[in-house]
C-alpha atoms as a PDB file:
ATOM      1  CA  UNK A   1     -18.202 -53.973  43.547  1.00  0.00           C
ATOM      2  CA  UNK A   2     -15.467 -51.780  45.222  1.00  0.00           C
ATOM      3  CA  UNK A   3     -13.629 -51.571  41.560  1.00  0.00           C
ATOM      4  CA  UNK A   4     -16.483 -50.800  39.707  1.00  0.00           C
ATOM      5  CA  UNK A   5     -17.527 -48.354  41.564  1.00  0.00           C
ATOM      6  CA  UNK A   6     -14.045 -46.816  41.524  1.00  0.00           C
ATOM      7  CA  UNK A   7     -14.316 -47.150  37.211  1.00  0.00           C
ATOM      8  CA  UNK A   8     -17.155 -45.407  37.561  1.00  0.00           C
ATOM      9  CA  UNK A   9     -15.901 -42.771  40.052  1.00  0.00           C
ATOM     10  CA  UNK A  10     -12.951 -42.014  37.665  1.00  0.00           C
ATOM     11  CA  UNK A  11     -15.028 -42.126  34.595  1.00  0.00           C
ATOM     12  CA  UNK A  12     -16.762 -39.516  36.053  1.00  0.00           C
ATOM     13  CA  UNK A  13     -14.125 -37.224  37.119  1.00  0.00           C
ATOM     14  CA  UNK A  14     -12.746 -37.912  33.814  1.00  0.00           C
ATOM     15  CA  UNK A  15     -15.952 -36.560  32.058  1.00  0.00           C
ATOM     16  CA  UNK A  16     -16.752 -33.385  34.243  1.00  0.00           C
ATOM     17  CA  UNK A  17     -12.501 -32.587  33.520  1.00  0.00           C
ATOM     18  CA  UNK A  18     -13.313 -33.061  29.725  1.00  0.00           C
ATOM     19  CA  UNK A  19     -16.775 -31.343  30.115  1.00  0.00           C
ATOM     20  CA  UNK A  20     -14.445 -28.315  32.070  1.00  0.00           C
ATOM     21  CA  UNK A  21     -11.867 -28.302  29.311  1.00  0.00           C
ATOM     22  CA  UNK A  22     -14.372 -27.772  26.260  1.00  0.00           C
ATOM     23  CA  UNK A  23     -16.561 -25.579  27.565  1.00  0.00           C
ATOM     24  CA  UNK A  24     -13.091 -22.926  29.131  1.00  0.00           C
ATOM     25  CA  UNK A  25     -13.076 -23.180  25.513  1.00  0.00           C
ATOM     26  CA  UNK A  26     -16.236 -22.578  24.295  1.00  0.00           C
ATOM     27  CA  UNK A  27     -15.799 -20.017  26.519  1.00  0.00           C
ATOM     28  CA  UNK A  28     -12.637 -18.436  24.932  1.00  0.00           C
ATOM     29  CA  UNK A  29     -13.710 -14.733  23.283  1.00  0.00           C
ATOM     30  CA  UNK A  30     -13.246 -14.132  19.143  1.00  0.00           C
ATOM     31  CA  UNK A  31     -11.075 -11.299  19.890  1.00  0.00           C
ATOM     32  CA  UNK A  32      -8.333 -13.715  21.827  1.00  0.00           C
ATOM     33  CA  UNK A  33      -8.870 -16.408  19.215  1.00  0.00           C
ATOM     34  CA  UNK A  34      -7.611 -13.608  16.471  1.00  0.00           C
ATOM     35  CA  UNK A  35      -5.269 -12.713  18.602  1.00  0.00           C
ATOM     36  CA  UNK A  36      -3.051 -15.706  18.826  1.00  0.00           C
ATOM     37  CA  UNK A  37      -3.699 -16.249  14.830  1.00  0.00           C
ATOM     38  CA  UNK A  38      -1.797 -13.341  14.592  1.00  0.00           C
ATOM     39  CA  UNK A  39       0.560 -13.790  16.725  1.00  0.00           C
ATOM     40  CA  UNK A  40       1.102 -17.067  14.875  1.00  0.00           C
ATOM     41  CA  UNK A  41       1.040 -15.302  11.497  1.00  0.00           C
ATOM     42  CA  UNK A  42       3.397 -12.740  12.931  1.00  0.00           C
ATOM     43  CA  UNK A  43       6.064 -15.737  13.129  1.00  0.00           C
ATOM     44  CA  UNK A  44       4.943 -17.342   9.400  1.00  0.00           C
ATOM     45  CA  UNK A  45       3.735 -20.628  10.996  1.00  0.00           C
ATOM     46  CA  UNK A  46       0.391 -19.805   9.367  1.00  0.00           C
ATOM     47  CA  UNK A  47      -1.241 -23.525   9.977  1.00  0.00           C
ATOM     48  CA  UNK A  48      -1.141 -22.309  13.510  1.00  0.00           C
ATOM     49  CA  UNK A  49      -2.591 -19.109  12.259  1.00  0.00           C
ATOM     50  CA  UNK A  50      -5.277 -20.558  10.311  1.00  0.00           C
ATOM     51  CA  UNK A  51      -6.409 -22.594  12.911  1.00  0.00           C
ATOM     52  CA  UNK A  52      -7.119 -19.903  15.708  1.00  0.00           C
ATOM     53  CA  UNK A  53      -8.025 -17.086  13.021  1.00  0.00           C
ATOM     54  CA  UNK A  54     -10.927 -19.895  11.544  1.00  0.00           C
ATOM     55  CA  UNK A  55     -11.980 -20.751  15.078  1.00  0.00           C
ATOM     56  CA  UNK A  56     -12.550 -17.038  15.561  1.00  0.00           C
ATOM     57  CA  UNK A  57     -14.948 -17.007  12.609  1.00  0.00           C
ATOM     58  CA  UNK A  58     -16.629 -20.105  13.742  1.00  0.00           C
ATOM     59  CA  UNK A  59     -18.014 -18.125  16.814  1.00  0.00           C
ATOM     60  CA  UNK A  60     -19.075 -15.372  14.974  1.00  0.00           C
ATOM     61  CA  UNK A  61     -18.564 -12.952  11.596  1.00  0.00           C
ATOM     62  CA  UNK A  62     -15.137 -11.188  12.368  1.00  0.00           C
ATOM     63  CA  UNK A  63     -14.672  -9.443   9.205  1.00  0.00           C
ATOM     64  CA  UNK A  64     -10.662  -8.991  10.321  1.00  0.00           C
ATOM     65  CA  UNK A  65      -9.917 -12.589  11.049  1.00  0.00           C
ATOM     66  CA  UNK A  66     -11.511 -13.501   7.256  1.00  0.00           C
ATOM     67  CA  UNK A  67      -8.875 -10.886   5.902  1.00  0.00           C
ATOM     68  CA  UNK A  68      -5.425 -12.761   7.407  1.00  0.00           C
ATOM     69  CA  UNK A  69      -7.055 -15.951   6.379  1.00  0.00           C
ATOM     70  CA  UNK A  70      -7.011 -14.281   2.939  1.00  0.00           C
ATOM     71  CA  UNK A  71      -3.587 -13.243   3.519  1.00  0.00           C
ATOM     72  CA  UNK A  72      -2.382 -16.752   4.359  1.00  0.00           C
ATOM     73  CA  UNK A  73      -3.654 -18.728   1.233  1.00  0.00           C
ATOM     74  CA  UNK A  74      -2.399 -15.332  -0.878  1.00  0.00           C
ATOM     75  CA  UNK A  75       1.488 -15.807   0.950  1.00  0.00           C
ATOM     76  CA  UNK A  76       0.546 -19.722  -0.203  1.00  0.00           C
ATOM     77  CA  UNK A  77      -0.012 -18.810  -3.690  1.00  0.00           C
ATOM     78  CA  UNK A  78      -3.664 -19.899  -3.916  1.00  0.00           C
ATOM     79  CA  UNK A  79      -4.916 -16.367  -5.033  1.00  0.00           C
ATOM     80  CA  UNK A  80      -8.516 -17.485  -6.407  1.00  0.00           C
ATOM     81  CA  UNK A  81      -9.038 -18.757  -3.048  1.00  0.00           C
ATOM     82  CA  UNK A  82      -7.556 -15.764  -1.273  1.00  0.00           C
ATOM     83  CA  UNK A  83      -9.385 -13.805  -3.423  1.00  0.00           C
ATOM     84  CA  UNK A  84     -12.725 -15.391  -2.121  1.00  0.00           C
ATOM     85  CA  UNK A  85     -11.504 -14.789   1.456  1.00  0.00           C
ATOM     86  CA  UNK A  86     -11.212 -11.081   0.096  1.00  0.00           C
ATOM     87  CA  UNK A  87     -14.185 -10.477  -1.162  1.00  0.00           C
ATOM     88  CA  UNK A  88     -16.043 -12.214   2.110  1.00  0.00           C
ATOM     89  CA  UNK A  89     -14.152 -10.201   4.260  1.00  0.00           C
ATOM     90  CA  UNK A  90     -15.344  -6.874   2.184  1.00  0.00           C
ATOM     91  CA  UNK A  91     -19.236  -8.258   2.881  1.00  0.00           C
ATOM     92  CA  UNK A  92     -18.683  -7.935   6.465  1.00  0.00           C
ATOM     93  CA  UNK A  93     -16.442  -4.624   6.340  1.00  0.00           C
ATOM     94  CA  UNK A  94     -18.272  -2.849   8.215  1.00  0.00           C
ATOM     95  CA  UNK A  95     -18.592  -4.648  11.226  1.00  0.00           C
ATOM     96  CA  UNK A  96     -14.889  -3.433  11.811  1.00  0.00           C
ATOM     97  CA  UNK A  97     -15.980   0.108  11.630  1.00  0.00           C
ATOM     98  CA  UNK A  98     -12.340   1.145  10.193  1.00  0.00           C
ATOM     99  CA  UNK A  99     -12.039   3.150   6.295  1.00  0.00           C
ATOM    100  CA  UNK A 100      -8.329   1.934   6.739  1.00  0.00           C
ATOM    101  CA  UNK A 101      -9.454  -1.657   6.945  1.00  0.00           C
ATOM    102  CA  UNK A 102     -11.686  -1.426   3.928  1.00  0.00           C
ATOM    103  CA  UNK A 103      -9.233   0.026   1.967  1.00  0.00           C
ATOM    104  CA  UNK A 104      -7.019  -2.320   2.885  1.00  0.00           C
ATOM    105  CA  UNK A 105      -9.427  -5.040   1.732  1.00  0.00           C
ATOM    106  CA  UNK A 106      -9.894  -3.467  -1.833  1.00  0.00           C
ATOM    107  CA  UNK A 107      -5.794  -3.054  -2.093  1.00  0.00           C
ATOM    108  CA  UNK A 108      -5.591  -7.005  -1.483  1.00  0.00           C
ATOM    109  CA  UNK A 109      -8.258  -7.720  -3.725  1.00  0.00           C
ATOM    110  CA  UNK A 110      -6.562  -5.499  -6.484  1.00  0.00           C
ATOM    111  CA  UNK A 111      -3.062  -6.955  -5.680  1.00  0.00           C
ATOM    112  CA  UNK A 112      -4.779 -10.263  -6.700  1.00  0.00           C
ATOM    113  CA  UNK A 113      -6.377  -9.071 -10.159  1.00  0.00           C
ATOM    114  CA  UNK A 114      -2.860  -7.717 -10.952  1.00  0.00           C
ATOM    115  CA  UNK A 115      -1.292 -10.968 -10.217  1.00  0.00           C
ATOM    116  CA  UNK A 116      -3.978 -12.843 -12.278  1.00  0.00           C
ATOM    117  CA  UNK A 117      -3.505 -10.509 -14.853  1.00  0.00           C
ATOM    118  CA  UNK A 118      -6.872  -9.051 -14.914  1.00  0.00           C
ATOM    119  CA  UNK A 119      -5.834  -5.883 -15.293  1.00  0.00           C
ATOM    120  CA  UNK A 120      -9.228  -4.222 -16.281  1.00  0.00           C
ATOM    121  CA  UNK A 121     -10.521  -5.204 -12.986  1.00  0.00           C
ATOM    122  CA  UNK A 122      -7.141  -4.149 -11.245  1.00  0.00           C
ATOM    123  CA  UNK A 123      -7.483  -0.800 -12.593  1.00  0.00           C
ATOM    124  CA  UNK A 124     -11.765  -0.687 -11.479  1.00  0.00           C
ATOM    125  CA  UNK A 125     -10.823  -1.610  -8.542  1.00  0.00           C
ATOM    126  CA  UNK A 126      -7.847   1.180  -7.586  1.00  0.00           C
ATOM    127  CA  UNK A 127     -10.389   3.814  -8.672  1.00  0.00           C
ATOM    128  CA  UNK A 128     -13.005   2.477  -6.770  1.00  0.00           C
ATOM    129  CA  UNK A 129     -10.688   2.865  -4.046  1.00  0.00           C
ATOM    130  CA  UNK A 130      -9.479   6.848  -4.738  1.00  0.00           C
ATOM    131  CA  UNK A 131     -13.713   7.907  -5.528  1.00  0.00           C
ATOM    132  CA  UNK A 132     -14.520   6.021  -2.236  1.00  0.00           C
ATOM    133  CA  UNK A 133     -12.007   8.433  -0.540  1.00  0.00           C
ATOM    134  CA  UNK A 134     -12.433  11.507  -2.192  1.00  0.00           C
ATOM    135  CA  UNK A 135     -16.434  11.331  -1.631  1.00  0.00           C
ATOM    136  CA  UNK A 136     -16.071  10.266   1.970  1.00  0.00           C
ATOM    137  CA  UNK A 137     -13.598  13.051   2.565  1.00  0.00           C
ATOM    138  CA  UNK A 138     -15.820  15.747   0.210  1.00  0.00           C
ATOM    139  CA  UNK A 139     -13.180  16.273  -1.701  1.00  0.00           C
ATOM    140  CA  UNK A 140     -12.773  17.790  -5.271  1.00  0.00           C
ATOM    141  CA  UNK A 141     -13.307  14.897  -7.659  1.00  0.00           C
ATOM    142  CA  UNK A 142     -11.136  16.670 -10.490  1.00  0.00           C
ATOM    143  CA  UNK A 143      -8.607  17.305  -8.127  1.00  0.00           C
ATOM    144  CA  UNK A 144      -5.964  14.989 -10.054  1.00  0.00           C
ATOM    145  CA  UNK A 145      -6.482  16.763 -13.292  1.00  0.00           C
ATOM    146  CA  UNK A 146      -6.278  19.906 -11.676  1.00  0.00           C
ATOM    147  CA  UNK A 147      -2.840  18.933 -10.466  1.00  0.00           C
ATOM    148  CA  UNK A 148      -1.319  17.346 -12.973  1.00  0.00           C
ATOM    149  CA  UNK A 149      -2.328  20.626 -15.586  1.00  0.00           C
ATOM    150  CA  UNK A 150      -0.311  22.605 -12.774  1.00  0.00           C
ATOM    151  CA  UNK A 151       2.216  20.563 -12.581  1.00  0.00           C
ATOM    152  CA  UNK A 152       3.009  20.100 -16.377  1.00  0.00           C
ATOM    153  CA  UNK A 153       2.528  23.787 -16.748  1.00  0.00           C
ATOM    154  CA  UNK A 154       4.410  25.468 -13.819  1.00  0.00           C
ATOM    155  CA  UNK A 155       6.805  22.234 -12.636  1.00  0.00           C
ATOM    156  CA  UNK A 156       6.712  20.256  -9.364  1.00  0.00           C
ATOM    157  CA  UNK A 157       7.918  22.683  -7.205  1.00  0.00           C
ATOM    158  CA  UNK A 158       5.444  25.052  -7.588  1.00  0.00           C
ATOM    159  CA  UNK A 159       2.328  22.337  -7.207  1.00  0.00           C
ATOM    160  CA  UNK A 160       3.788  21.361  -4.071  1.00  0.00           C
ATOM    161  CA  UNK A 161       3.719  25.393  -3.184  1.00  0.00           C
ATOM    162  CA  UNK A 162       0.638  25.464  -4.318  1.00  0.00           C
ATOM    163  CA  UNK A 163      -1.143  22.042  -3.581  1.00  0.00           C
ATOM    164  CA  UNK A 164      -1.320  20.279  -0.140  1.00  0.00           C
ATOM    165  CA  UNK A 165      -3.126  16.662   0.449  1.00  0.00           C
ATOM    166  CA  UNK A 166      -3.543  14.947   3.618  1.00  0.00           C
ATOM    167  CA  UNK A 167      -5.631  11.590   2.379  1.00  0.00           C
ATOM    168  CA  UNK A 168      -2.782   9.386   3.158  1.00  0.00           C
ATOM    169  CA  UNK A 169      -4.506   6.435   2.606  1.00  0.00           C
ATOM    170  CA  UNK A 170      -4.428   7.598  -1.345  1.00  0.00           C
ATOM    171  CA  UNK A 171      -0.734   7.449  -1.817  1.00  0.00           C
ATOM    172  CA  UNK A 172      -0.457   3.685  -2.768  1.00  0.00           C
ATOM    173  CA  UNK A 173      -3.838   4.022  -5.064  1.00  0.00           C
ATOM    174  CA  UNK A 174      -3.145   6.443  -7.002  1.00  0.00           C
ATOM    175  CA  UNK A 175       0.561   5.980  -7.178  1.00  0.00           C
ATOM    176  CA  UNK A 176       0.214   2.483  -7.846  1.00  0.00           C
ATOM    177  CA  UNK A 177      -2.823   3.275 -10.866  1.00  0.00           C
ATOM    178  CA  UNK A 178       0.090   6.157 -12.097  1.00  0.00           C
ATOM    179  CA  UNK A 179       2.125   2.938 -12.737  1.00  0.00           C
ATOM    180  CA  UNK A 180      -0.339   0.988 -14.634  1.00  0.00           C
ATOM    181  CA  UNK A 181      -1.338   3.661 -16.754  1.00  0.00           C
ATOM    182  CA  UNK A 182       2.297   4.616 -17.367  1.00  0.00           C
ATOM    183  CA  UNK A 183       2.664   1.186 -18.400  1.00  0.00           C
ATOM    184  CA  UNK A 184       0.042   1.313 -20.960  1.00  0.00           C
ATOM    185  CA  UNK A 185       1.294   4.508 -22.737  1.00  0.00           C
ATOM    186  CA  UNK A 186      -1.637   6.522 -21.247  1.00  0.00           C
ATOM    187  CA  UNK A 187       0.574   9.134 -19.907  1.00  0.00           C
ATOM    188  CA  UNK A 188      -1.262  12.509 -18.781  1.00  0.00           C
ATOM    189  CA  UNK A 189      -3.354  10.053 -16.642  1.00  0.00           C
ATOM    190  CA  UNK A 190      -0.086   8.425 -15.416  1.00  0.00           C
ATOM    191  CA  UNK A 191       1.124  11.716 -14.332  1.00  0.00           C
ATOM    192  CA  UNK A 192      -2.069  12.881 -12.691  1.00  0.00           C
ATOM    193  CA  UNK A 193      -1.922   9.990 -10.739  1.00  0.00           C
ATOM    194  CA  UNK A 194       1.496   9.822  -9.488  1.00  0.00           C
ATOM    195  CA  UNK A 195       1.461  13.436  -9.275  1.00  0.00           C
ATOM    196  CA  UNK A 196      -1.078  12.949  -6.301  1.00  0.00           C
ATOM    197  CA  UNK A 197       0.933  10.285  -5.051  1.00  0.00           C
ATOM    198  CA  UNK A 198       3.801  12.408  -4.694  1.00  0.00           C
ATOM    199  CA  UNK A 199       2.204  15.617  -3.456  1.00  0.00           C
ATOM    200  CA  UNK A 200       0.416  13.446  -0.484  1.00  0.00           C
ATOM    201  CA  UNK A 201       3.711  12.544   0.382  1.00  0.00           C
ATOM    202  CA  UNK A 202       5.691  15.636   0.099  1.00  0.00           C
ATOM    203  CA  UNK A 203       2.501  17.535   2.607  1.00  0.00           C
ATOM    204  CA  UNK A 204       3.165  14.890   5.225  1.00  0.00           C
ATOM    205  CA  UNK A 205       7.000  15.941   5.104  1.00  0.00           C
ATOM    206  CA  UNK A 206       6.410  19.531   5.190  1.00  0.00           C
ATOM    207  CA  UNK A 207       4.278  18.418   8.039  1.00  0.00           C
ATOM    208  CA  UNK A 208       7.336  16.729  10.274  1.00  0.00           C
ATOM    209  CA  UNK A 209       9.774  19.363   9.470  1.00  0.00           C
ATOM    210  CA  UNK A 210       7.627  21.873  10.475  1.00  0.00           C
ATOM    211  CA  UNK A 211       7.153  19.651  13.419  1.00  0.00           C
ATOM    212  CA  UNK A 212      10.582  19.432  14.588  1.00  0.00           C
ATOM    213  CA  UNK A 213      11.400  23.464  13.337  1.00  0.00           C
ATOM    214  CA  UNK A 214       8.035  25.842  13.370  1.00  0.00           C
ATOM    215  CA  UNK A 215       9.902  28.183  11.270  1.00  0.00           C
ATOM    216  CA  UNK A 216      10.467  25.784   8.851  1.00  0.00           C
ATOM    217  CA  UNK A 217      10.020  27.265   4.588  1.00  0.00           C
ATOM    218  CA  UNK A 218       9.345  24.881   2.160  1.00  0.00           C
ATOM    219  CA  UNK A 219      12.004  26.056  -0.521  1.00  0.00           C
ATOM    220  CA  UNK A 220      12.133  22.977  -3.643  1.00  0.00           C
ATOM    221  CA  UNK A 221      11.622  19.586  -3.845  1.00  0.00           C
ATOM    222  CA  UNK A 222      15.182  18.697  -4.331  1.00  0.00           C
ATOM    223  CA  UNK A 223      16.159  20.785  -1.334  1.00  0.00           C
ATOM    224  CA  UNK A 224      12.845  18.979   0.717  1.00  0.00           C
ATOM    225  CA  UNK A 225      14.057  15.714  -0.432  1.00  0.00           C
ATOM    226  CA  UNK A 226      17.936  15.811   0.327  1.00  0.00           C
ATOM    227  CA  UNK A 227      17.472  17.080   3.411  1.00  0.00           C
ATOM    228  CA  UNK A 228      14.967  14.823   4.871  1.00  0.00           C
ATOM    229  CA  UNK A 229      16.677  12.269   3.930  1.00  0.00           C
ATOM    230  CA  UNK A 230      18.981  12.930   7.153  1.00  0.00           C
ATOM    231  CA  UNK A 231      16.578  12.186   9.521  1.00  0.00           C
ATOM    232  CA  UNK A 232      16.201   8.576   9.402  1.00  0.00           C
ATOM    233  CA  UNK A 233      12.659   8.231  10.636  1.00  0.00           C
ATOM    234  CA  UNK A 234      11.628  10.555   7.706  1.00  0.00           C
ATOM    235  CA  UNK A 235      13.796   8.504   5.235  1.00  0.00           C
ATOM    236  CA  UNK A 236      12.187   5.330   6.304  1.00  0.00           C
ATOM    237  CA  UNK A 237       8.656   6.982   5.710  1.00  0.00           C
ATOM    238  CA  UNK A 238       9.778   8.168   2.013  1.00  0.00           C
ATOM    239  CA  UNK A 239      11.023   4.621   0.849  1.00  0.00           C
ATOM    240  CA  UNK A 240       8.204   2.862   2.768  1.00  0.00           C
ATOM    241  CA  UNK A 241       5.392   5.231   0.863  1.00  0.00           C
ATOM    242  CA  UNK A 242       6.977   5.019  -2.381  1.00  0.00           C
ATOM    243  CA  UNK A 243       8.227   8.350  -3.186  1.00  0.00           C
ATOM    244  CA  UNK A 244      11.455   7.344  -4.788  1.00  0.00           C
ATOM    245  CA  UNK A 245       9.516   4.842  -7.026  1.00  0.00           C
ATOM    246  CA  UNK A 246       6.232   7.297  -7.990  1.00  0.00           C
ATOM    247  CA  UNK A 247       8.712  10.267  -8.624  1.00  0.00           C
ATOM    248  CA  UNK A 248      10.886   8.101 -11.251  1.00  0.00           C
ATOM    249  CA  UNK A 249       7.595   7.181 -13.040  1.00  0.00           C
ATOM    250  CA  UNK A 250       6.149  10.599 -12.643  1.00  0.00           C
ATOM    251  CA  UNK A 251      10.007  11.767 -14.175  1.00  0.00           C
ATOM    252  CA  UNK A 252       9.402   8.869 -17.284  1.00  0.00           C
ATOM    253  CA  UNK A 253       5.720  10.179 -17.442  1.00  0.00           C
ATOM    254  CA  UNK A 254       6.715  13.900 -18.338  1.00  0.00           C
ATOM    255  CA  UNK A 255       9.581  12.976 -20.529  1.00  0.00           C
ATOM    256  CA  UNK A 256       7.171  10.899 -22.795  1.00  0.00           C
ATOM    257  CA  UNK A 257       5.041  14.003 -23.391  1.00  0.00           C
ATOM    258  CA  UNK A 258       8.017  16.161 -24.086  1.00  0.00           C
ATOM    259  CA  UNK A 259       8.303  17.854 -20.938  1.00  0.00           C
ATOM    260  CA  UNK A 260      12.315  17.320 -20.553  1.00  0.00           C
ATOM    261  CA  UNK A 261      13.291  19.989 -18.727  1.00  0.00           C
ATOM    262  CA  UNK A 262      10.818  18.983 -15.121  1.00  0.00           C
ATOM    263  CA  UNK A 263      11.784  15.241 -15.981  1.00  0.00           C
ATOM    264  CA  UNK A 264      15.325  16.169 -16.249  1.00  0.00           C
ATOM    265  CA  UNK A 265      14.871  17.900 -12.845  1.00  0.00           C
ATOM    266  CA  UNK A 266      13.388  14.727 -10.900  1.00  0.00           C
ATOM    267  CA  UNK A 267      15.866  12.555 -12.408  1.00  0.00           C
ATOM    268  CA  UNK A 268      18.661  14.539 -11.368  1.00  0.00           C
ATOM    269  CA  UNK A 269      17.743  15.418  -7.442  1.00  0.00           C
ATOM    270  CA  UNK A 270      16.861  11.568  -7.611  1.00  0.00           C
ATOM    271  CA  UNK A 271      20.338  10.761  -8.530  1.00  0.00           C
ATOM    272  CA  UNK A 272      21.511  13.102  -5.899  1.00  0.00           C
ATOM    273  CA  UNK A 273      19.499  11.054  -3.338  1.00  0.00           C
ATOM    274  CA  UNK A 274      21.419   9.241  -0.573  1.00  0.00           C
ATOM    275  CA  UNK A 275      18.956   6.188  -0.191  1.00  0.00           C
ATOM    276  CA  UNK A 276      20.486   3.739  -2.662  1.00  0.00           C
ATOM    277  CA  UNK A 277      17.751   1.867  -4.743  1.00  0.00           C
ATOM    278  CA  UNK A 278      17.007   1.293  -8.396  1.00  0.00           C
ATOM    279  CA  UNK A 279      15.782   4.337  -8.867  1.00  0.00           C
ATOM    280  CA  UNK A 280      18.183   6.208  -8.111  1.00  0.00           C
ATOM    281  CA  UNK A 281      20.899   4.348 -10.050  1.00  0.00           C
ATOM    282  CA  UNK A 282      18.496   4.150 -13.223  1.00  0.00           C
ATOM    283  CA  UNK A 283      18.056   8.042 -12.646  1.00  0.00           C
ATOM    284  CA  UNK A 284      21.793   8.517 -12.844  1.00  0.00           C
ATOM    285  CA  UNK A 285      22.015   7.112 -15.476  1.00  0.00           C
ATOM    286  CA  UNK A 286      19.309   8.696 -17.758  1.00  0.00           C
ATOM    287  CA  UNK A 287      20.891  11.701 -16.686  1.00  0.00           C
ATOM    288  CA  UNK A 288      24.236  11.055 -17.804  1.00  0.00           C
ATOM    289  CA  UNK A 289      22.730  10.132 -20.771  1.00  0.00           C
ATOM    290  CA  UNK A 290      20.099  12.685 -21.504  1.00  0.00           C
ATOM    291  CA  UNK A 291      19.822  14.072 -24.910  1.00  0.00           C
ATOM    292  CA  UNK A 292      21.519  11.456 -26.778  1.00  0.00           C
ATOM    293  CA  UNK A 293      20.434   9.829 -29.745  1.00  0.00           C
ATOM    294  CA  UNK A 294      19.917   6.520 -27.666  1.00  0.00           C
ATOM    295  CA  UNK A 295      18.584   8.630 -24.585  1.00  0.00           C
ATOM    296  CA  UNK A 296      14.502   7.212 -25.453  1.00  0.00           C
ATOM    297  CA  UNK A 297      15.767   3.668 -25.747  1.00  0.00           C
ATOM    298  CA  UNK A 298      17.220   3.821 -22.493  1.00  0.00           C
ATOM    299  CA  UNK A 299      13.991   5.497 -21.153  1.00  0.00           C
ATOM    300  CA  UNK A 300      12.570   2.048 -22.254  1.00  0.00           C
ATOM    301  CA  UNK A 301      15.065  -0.139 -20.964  1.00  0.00           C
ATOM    302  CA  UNK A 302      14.451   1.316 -17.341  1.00  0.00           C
ATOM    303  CA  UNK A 303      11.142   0.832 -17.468  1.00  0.00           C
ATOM    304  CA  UNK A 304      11.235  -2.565 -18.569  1.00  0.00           C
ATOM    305  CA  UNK A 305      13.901  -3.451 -15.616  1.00  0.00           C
ATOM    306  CA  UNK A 306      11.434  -1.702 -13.147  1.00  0.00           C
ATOM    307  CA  UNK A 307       9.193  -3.479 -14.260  1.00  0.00           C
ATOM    308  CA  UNK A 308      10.610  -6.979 -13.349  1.00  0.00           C
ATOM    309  CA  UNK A 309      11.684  -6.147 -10.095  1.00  0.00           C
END
């Protein structure tokens, strides 16, 4: 009688511990549940991840947690499924309350057309993205054809003079819809596009070296580019945003509608550069080679390498 009331005693003790255990759990909020996915994601062991980022949407609809679950089966190679993931995470958006987040969202779900080669959707999609903006932010919905007339008329130096854009979360849009248009031998839209690109970029610069010298003067874009390239938190912002890439593609865009002497320019100040990329080795040598007989071929032959990097 003793024992079995002992068994019982401990089967008790047992359950109440269990009962303790699951319901500390139960207990746990989302935002710590998504917060140890990602710190598990952070390290690539993404079964870990996926476990604590799924029990996060179990408790309730975290639009954020949906969007690294997205992100795992994507760095997986299931993109259909990713996609999915995507496109659930965009339902619930706004729950997260962030523009950066929904763009963020579209650029994943784009990234995945272009890798499934739907390319009309890929291109929908980046526009979606840039009228989104532009109508949240009021501004002017020609502005790209506006600025690329300019800058095929008067050069790059003077648009940057002339034009200043501060919608950041453009640059990889429209730079990145420059490319694909580029690409497809659509060229004044190619340069419109990176053109943007570029200029966003170029304002933010102007912005840190007035930053770090009030009586800073914007002179040229070579002169803007060589030199902040020797501050190495400014270089690190120009080859993370993609200036080096969206100015050789702008350069390739205005050579292919005759404009040599501004695509001659970009090359050369991106040969000059000191950051060492493709780029700026293809953009050496186009300009060593400029105005030969082979000089369009070789146009070509960049692209194409781009192109499968």
């Amino acid at each position: 009688m003793r024992n079995l009331n002992k068994k019982i005693l401990i089967l008790l003790i047992t359950f109440l511990f269990s009962s303790n255990i699951l319901k500390a759990e139960e207990d746990i909020p989302a935002w710590i549940l998504f917060q140890k996915g990602m710190n598990f994601y952070s390290q690539k062991n993404y079964g870990e991840a996926f476990k604590f980022l799924r029990e996060a949407t179990d408790k309730n609809e975290y639009p954020e947690a949906e969007y690294w679950i997205g992100k795992i089966f994507e760095n997986e190679g299931e993109n259909t499924i990713a996609l999915r993931q995507y496109e659930k995470a965009l339902t619930i958006s706004y729950k997260a309350q962030s523009s950066e987040f929904y763009i963020a969202i579209l650029l994943s779900i784009a990234n995945i057309y272009e890798k499934q080669k739907k390319y009309s959707l890929y291109e929908d999609t980046l526009t979606k993205i840039i009228n989104d903006v532009k109508k949240s932010a009021k501004t002017d919905m020609e502005y790209e054809k506006i600025l690329g007339d300019r800058l095929i008329g008067s050069g790059l130096d003077k648009a940057i003079f002339y034009f200043r854009y501060d919608l950041d979360s453009l640059i990889n849009p429209y730079g990145e819809l420059g490319v694909y248009y580029l690409k497809n031998t659509r060229d004044r839209n190619a340069i419109r596009y990176l053109a943007s690109a570029v200029i966003i970029i170029f304002s933010r610069i102007i912005e840190v070296n007035r930053e770090y010298d009030p009586h800073y003067e914007y002179i040229d874009s070579r002169n803007l580019l060589l030199n902040s390239e020797k501050d190495n938190k400014t270089k690190e912002y120009m080859i993370a945003s993609g200036l080096y890439k969206y100015l050789f593609y702008l350069a390739l865009g205005l050579d292919n509608i005759g404009e040599y002497k501004e695509s001659d320019y970009i090359f050369s100040f991106l040969s000059e550069s000191n950051v060492k990329n493709d780029y700026n080795d293809i953009s050496l040598r186009i300009k060593n080679n400029n105005y030969f007989s082979s000089y369009k071929d070789g146009v070509k032959k960049a692209l194409l390498f781009i192109q499968e990097d």
